[in-house]
C-alpha atoms as a PDB file:
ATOM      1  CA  UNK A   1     -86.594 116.554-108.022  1.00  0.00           C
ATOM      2  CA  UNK A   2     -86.165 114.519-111.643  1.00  0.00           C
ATOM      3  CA  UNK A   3     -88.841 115.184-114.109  1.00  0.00           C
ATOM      4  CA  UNK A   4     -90.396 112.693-115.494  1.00  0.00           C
ATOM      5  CA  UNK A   5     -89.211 113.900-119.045  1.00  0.00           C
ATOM      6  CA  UNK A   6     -85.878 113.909-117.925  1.00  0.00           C
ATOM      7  CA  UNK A   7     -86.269 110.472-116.665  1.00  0.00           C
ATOM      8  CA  UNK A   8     -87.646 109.102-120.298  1.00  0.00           C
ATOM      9  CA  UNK A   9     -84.791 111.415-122.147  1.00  0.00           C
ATOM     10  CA  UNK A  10     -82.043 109.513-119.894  1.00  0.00           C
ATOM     11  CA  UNK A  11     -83.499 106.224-120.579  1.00  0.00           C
ATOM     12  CA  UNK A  12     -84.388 106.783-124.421  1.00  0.00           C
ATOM     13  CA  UNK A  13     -80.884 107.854-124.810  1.00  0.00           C
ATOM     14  CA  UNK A  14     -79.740 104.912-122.961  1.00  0.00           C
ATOM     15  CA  UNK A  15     -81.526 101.772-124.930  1.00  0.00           C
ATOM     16  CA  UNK A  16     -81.168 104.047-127.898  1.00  0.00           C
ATOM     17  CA  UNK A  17     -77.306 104.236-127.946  1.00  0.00           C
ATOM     18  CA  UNK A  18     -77.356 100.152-126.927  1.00  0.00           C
ATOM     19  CA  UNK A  19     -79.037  99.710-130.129  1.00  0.00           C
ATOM     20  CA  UNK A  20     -76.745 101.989-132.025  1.00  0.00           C
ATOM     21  CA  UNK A  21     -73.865  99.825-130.976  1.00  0.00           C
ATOM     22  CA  UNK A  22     -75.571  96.381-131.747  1.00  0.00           C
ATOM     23  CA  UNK A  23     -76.740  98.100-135.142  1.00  0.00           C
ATOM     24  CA  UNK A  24     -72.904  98.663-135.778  1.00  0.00           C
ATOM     25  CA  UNK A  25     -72.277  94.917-134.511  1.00  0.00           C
ATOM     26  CA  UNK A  26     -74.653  94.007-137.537  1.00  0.00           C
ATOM     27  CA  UNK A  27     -73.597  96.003-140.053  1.00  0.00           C
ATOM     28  CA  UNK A  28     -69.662  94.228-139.232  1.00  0.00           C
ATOM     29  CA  UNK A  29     -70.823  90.588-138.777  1.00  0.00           C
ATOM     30  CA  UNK A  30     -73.026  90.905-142.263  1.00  0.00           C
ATOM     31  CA  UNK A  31     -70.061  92.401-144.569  1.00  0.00           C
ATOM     32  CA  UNK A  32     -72.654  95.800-145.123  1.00  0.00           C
ATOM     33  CA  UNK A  33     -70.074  98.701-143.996  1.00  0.00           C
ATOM     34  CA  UNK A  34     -69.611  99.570-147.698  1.00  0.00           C
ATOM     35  CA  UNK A  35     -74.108  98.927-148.733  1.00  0.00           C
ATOM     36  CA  UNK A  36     -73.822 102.526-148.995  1.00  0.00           C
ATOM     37  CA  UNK A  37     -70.684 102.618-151.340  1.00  0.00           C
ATOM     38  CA  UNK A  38     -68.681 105.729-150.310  1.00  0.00           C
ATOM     39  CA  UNK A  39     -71.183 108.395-149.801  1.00  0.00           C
ATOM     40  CA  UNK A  40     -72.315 110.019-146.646  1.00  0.00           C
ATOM     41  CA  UNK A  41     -74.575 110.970-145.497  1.00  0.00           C
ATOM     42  CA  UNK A  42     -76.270 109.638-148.667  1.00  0.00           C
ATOM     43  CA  UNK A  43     -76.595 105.920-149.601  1.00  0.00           C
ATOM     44  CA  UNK A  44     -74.907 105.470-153.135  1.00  0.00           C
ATOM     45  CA  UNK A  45     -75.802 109.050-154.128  1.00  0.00           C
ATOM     46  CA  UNK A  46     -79.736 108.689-152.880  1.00  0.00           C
ATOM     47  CA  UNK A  47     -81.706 109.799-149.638  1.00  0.00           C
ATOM     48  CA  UNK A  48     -83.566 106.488-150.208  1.00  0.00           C
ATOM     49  CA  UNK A  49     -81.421 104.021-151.710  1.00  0.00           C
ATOM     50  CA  UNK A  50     -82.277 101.229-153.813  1.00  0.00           C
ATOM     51  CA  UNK A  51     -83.121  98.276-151.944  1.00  0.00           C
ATOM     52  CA  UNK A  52     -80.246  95.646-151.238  1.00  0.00           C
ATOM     53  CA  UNK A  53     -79.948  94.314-148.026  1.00  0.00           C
ATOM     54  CA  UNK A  54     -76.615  95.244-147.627  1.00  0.00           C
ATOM     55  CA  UNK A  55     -77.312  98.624-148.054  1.00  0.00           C
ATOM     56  CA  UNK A  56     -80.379  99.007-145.598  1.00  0.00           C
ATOM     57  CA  UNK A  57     -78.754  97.708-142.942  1.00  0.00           C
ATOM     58  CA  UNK A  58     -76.382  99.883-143.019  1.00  0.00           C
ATOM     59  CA  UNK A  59     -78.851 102.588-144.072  1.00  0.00           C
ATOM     60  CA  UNK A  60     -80.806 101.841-140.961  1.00  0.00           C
ATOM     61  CA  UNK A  61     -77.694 102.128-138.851  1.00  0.00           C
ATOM     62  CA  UNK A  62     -77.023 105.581-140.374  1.00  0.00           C
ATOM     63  CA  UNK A  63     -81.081 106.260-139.073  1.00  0.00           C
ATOM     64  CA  UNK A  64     -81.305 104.802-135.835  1.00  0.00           C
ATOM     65  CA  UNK A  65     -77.634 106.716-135.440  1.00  0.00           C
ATOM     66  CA  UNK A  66     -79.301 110.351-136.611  1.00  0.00           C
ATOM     67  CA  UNK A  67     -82.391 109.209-134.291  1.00  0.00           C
ATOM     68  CA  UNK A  68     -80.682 108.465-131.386  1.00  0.00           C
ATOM     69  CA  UNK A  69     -77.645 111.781-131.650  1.00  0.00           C
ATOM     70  CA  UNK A  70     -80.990 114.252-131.471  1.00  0.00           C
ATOM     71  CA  UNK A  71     -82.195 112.482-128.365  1.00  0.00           C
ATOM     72  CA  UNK A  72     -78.572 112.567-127.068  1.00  0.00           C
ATOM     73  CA  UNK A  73     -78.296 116.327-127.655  1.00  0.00           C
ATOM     74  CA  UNK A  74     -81.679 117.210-126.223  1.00  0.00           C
ATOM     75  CA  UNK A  75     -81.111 115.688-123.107  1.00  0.00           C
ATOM     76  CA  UNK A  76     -77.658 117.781-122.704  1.00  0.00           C
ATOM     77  CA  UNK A  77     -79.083 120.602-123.446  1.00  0.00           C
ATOM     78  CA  UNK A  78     -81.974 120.094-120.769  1.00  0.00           C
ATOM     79  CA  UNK A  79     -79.206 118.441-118.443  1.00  0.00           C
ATOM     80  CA  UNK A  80     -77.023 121.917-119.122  1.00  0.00           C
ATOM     81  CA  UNK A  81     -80.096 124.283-118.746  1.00  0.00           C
ATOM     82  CA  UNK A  82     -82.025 122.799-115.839  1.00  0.00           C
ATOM     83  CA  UNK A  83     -79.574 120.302-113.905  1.00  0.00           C
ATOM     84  CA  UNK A  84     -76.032 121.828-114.179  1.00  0.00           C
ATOM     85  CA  UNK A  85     -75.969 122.691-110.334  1.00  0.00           C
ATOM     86  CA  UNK A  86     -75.418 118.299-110.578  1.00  0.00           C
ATOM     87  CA  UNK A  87     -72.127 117.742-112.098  1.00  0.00           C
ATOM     88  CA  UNK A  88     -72.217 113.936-112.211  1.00  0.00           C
ATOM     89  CA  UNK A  89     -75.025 114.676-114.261  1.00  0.00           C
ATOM     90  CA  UNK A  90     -74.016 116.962-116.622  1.00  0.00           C
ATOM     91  CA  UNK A  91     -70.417 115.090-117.142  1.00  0.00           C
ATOM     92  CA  UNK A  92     -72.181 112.408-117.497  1.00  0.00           C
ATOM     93  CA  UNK A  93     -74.648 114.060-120.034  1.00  0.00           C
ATOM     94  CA  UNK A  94     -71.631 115.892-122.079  1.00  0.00           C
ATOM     95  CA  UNK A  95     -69.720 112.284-121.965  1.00  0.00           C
ATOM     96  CA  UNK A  96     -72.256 111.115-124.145  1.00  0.00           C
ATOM     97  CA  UNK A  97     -72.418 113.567-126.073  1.00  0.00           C
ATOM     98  CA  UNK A  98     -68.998 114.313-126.625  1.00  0.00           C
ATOM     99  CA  UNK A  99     -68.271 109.911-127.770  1.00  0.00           C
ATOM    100  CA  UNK A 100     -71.374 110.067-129.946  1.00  0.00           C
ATOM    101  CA  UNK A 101     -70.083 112.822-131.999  1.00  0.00           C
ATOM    102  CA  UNK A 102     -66.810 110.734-131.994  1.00  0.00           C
ATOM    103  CA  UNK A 103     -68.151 107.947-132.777  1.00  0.00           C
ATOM    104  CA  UNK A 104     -70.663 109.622-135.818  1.00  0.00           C
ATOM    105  CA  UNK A 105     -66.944 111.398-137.138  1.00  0.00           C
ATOM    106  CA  UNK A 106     -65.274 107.636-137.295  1.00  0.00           C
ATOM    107  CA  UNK A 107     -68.180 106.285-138.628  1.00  0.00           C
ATOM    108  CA  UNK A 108     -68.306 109.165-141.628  1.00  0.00           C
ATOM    109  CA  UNK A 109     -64.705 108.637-141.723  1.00  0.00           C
ATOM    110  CA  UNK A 110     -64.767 104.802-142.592  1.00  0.00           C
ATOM    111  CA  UNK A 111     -67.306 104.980-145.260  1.00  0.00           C
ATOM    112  CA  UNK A 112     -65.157 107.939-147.519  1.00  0.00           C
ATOM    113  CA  UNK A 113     -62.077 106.822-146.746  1.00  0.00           C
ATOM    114  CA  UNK A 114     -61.407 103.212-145.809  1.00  0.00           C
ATOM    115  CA  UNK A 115     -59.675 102.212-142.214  1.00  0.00           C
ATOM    116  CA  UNK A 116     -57.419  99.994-140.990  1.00  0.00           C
ATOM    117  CA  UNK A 117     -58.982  97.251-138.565  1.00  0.00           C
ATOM    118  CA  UNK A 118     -57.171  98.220-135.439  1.00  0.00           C
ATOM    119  CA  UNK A 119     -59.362 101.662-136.537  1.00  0.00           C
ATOM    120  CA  UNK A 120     -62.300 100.400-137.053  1.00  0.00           C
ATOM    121  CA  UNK A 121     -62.289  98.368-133.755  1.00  0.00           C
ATOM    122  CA  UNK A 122     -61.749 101.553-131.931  1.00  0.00           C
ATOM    123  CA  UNK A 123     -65.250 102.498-133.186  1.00  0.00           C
ATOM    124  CA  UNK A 124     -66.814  99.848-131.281  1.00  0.00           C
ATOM    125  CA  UNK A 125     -64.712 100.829-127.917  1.00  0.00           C
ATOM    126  CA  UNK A 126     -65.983 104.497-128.621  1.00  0.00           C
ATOM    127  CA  UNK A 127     -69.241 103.061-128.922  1.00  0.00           C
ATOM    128  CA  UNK A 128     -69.231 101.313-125.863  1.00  0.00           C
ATOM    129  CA  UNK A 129     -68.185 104.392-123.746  1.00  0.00           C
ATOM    130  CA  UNK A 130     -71.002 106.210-125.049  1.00  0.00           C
ATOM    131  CA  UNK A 131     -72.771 104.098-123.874  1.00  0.00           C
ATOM    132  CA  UNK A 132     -71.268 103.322-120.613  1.00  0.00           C
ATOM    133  CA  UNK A 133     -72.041 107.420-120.022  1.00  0.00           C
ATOM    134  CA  UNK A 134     -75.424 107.248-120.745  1.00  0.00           C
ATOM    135  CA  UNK A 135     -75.950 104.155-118.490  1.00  0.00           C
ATOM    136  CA  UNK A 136     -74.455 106.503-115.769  1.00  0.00           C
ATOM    137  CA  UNK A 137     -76.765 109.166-116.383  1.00  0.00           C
ATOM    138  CA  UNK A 138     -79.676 106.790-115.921  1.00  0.00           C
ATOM    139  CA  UNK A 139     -77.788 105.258-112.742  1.00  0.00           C
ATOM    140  CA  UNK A 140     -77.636 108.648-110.908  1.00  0.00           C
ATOM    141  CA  UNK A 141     -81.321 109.262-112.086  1.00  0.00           C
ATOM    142  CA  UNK A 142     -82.358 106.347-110.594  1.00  0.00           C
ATOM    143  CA  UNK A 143     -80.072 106.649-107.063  1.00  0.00           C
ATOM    144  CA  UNK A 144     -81.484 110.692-106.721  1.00  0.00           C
ATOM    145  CA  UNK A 145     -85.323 109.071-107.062  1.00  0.00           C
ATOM    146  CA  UNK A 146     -84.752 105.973-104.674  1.00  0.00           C
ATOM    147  CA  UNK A 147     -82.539 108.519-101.993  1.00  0.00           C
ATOM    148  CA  UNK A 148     -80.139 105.525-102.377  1.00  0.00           C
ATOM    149  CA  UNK A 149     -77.520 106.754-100.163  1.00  0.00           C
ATOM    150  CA  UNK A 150     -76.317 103.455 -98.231  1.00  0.00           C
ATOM    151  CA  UNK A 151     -72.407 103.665 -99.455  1.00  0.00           C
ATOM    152  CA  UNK A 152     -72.185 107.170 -99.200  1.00  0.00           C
ATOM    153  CA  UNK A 153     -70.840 107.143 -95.481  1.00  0.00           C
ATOM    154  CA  UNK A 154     -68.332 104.327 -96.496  1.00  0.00           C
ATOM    155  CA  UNK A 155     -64.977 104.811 -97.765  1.00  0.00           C
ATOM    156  CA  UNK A 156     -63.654 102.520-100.091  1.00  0.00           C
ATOM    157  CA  UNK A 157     -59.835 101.203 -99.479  1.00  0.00           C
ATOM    158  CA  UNK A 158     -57.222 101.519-101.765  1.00  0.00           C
ATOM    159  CA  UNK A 159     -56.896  98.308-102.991  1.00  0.00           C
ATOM    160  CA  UNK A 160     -60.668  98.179-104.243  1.00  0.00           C
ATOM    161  CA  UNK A 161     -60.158 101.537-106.003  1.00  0.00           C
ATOM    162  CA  UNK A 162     -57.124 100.766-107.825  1.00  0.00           C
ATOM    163  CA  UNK A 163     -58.361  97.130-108.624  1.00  0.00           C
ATOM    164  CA  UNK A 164     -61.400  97.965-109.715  1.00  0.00           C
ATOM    165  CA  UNK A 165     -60.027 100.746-112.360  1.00  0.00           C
ATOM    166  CA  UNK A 166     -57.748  98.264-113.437  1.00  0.00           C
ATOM    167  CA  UNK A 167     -60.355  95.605-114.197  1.00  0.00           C
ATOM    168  CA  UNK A 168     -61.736  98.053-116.299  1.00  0.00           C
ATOM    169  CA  UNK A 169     -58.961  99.556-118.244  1.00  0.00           C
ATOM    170  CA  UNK A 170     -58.047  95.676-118.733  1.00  0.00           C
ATOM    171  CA  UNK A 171     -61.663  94.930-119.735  1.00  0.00           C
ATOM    172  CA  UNK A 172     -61.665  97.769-122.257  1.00  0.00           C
ATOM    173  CA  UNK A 173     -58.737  95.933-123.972  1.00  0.00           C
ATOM    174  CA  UNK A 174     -59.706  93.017-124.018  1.00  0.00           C
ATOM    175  CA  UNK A 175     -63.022  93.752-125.843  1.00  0.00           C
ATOM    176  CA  UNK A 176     -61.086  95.612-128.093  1.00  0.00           C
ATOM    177  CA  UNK A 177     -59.183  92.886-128.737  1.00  0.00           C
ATOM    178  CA  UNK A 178     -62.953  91.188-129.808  1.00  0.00           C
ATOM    179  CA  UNK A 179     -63.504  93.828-132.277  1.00  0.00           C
ATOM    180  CA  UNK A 180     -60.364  94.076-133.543  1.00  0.00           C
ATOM    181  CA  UNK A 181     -60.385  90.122-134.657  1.00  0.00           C
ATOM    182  CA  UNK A 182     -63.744  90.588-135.885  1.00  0.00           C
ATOM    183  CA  UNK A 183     -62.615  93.609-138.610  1.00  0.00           C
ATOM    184  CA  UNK A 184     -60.259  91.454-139.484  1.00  0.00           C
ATOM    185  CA  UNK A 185     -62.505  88.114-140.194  1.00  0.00           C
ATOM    186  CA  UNK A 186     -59.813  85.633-138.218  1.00  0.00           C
ATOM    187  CA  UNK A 187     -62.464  84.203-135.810  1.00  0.00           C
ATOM    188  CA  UNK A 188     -61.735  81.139-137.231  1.00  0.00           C
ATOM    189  CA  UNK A 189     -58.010  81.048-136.419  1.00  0.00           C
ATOM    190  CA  UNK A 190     -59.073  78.808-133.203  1.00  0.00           C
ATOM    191  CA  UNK A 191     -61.328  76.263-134.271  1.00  0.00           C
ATOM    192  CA  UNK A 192     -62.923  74.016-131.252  1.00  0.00           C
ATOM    193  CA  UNK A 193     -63.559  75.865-127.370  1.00  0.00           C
ATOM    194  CA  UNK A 194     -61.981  76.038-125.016  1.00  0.00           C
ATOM    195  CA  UNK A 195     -58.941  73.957-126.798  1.00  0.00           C
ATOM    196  CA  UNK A 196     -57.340  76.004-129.866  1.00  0.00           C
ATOM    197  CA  UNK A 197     -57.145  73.965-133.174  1.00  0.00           C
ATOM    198  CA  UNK A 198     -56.802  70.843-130.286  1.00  0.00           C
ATOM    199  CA  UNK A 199     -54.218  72.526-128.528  1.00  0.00           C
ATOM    200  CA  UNK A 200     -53.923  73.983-125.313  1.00  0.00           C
ATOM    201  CA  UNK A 201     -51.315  76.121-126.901  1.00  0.00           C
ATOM    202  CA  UNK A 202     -51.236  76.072-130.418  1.00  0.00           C
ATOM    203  CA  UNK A 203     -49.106  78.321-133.320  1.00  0.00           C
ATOM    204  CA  UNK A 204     -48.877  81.419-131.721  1.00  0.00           C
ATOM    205  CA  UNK A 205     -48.730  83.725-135.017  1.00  0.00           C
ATOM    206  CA  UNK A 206     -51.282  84.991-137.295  1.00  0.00           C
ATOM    207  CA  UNK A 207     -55.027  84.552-136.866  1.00  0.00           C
ATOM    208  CA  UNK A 208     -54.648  81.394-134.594  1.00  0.00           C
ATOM    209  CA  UNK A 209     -52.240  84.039-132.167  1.00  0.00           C
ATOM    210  CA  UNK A 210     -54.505  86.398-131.875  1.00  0.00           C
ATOM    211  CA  UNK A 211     -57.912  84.675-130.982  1.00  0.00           C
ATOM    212  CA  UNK A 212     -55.962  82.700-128.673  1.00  0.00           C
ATOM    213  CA  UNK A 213     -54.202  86.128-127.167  1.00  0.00           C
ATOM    214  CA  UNK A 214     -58.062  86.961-126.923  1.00  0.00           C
ATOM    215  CA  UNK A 215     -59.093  84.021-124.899  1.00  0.00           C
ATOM    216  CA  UNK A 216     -56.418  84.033-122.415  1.00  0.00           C
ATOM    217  CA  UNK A 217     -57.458  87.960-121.770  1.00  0.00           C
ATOM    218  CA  UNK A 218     -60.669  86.927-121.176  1.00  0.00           C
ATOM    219  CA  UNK A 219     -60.051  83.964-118.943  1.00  0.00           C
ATOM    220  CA  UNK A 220     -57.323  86.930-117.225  1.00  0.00           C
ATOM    221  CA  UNK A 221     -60.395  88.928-116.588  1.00  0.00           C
ATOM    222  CA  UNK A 222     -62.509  86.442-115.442  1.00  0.00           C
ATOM    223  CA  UNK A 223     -59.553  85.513-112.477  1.00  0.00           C
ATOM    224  CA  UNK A 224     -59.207  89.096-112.121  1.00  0.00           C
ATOM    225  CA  UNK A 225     -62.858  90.408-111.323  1.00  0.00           C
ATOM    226  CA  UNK A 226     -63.313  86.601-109.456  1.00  0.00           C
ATOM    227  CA  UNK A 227     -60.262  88.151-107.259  1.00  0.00           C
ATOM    228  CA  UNK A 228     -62.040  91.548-106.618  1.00  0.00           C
ATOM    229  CA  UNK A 229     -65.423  89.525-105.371  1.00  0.00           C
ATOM    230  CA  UNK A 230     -63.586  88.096-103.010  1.00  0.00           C
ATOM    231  CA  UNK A 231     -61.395  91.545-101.673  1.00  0.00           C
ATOM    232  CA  UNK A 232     -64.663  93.166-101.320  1.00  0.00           C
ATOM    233  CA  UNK A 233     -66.318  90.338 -99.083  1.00  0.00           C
ATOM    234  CA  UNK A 234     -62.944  90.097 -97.241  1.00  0.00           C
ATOM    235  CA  UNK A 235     -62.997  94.173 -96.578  1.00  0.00           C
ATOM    236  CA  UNK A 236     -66.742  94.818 -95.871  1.00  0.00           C
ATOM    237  CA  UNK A 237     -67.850  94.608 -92.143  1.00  0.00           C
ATOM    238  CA  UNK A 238     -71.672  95.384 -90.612  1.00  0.00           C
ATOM    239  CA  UNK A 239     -72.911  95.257 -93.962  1.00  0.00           C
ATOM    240  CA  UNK A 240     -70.867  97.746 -95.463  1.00  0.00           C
ATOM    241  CA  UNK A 241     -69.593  97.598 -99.365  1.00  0.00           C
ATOM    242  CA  UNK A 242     -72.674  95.479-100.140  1.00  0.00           C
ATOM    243  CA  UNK A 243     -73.511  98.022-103.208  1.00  0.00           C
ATOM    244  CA  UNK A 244     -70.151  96.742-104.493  1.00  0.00           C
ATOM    245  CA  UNK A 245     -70.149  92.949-103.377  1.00  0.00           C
ATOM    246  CA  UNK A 246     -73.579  93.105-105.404  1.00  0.00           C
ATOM    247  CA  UNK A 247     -72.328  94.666-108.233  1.00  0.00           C
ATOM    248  CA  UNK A 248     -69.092  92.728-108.491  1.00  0.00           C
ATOM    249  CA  UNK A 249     -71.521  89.846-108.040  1.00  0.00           C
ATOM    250  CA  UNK A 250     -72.836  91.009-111.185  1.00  0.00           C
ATOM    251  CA  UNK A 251     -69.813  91.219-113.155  1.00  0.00           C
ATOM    252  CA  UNK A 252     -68.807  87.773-112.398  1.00  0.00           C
ATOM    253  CA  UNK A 253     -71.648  86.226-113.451  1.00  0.00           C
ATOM    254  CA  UNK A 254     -71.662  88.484-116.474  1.00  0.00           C
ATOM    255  CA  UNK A 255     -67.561  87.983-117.577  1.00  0.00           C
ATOM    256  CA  UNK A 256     -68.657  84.139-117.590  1.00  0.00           C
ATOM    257  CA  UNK A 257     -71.770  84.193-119.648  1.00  0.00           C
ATOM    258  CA  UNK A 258     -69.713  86.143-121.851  1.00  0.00           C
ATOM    259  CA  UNK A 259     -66.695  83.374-121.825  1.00  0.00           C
ATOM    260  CA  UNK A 260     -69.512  81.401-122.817  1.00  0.00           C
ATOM    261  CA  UNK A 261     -70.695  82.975-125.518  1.00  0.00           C
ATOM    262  CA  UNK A 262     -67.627  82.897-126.848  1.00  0.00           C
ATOM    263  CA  UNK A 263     -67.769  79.268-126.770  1.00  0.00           C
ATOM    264  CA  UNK A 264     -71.117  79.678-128.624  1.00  0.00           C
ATOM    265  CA  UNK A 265     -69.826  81.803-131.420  1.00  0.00           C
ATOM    266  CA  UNK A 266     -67.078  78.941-132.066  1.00  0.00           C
ATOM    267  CA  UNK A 267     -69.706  76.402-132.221  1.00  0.00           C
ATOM    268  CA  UNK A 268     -71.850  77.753-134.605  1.00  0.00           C
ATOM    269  CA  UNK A 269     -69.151  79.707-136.894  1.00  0.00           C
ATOM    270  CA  UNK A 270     -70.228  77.242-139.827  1.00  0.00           C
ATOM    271  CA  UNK A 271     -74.158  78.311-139.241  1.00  0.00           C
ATOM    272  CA  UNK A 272     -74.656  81.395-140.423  1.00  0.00           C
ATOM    273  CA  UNK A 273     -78.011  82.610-138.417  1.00  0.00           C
ATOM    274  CA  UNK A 274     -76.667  80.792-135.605  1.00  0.00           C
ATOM    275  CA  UNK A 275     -73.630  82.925-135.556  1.00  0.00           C
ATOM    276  CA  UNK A 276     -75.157  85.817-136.114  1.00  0.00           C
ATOM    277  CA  UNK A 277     -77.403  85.241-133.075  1.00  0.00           C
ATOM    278  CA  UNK A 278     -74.316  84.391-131.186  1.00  0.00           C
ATOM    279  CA  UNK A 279     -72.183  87.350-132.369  1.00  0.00           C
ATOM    280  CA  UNK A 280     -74.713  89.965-131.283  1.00  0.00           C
ATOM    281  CA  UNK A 281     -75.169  88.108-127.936  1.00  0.00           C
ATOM    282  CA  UNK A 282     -71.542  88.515-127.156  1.00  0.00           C
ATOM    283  CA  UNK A 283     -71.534  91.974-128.115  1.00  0.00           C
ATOM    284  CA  UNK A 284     -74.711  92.452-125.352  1.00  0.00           C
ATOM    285  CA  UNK A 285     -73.000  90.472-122.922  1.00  0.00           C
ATOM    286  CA  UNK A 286     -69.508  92.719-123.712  1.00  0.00           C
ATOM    287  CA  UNK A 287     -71.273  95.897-123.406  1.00  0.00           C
ATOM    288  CA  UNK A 288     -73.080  95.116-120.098  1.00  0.00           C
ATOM    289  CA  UNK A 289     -70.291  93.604-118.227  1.00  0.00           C
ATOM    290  CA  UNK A 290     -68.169  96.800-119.380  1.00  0.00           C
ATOM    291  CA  UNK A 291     -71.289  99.124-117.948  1.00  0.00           C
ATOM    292  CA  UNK A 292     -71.275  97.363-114.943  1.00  0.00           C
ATOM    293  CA  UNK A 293     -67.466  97.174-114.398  1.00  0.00           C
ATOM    294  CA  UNK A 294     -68.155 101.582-114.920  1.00  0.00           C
ATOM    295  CA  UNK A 295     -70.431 101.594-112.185  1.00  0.00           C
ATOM    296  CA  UNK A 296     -67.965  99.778-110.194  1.00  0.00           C
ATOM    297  CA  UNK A 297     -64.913 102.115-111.013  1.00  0.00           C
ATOM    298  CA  UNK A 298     -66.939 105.461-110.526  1.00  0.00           C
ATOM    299  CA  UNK A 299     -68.598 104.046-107.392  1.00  0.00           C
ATOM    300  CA  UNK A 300     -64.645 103.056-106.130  1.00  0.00           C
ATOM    301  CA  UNK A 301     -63.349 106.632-107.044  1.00  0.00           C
ATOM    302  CA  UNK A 302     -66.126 108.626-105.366  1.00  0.00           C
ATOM    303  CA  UNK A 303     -65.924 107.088-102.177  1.00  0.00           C
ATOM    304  CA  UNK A 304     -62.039 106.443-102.130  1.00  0.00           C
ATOM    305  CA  UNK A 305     -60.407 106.799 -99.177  1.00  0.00           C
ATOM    306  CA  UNK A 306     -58.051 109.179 -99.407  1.00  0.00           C
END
């Protein structure tokens, strides 16, 4: 039986570490990862710093951060004390614990001493795996209440498992990829969607290289989780896979509102609220596609057929 407590710890953990990662989003698209100069866990040598907006932004990332690392920690410690008998809930538990403190170190890290981009995007794909494991957490809470046992009987071929791990190893990189040309302030080496600069395939070096690199990763995903969809409906017979048909369902529709947005953040690159509303809409889209696609893997490997 899940406590009711336990429930709101799992979810206030979840939509708190979803707002830690958009919070980070922020403090990249607005140029405010130094508002707090090199000092930490201060702000320019003050527990309340001076006002600058700059600087509480990414004071109120270092907050909501603090905030949401107690909540995580609590609800180990009650997952560790009271649940450990369940061990997809206490990996699950420690997972998020474990890439929060991770995350908090590279964050610390990147204000004293200052990082390379391809560092710095590796924040954001820590990010997202903490909160991928919190998600899960919630996920089994929410299967354990409901009895929600209908693909438990059903073993899942090998070609699903090993497709659908792949999808997400591939999706991890290619929202890396994301991050990685937004540390280094290149979104504008492709100019005009879906065309690049007017070309289908235009000078394949410097920031023009990489966004396009970026866009043909995505469209690769897109094909790729498009080609699961279809293996799944192919496999299933008297109903069976139809937790996984749905949730592949899900990440197709998901991958393409996120191509999408990506088309929106190229339209409005030259209006600055616009963008910003755009930027933090791909980074939602990004992380819930990637959650899903981690439903989708663990689902695969637990009922594998070996």
């Amino acid at each position: 039986m899940i406590s009711s407590r336990y429930r709101w710890l799992a979810w206030s953990t979840f939509i708190g570490m979803f707002l830690v990662l958009l919070a980070g989003a922020l403090v990249t698209k607005t140029g405010s990862g130094r508002g707090c100069g090199d000092d930490w866990p201060l702000c320019n040598g003050k527990f309340v710093p001076a006002y600058t907006l700059e600087s509480m932004i990414e004071y109120s990332h270092r907050m909501v951060t603090g905030i949401v690392g107690i909540l995580v920690l609590i609800t180990f410690i009650y997952t560790w004390r009271y649940l450990k008998h369940h061990t997809e809930a206490l990996i699950y538990a420690g997972g998020t614990l474990l890439f929060t403190v991770i995350q908090a170190i590279m964050g610390a890290a990147a204000v004293i001493w200052p990082q390379q981009p391809a560092v710095m995007a590796l924040h954001f794909g820590i990010s997202l795996l903490a909160v991928s494991s919190s998600m899960l957490l919630v996920v089994w809470i929410r299967r354990q209440e409901r009895a929600d046992n209908s693909d438990v009987f059903v073993t899942v071929p090998r070609s699903i498992y090993l497709m659908s791990w792949g999808i997400w190893i591939f999706c991890y990189v290619v929202v890396y990829l994301g991050a990685y040309i937004r540390h280094m302030d290149v979104e504008a080496g492709c100019m005009g969607w879906p065309l690049c600069n007017g070309q289908v395939i235009p000078y394949l070096e410097g920031a023009s290289g990489i966004v396009f690199l970026h866009r043909i990763a995505a469209a690769i995903l897109f094909l790729l989780i498009a080609a699961f969809y279809v293996l799944v409906r192919r496999s299933e017979s008297a109903g069976q896979h139809s937790v996984m048909r749905r949730a592949g369902m899900y990440a197709l529709i998901f991958v393409l509102a996120q191509i999408l947005s990506g088309g929106l953040l190229n339209a409005t690159i030259n209006n600055e609220d616009v963008y910003l509303f755009a930027s933090l809409l791909h980074n939602v889209l990004a992380t819930a596609l990637f959650c899903i696609l981690t439903d989708i893997a663990i689902r695969s490997w637990k009922h594998r057929l070996r």
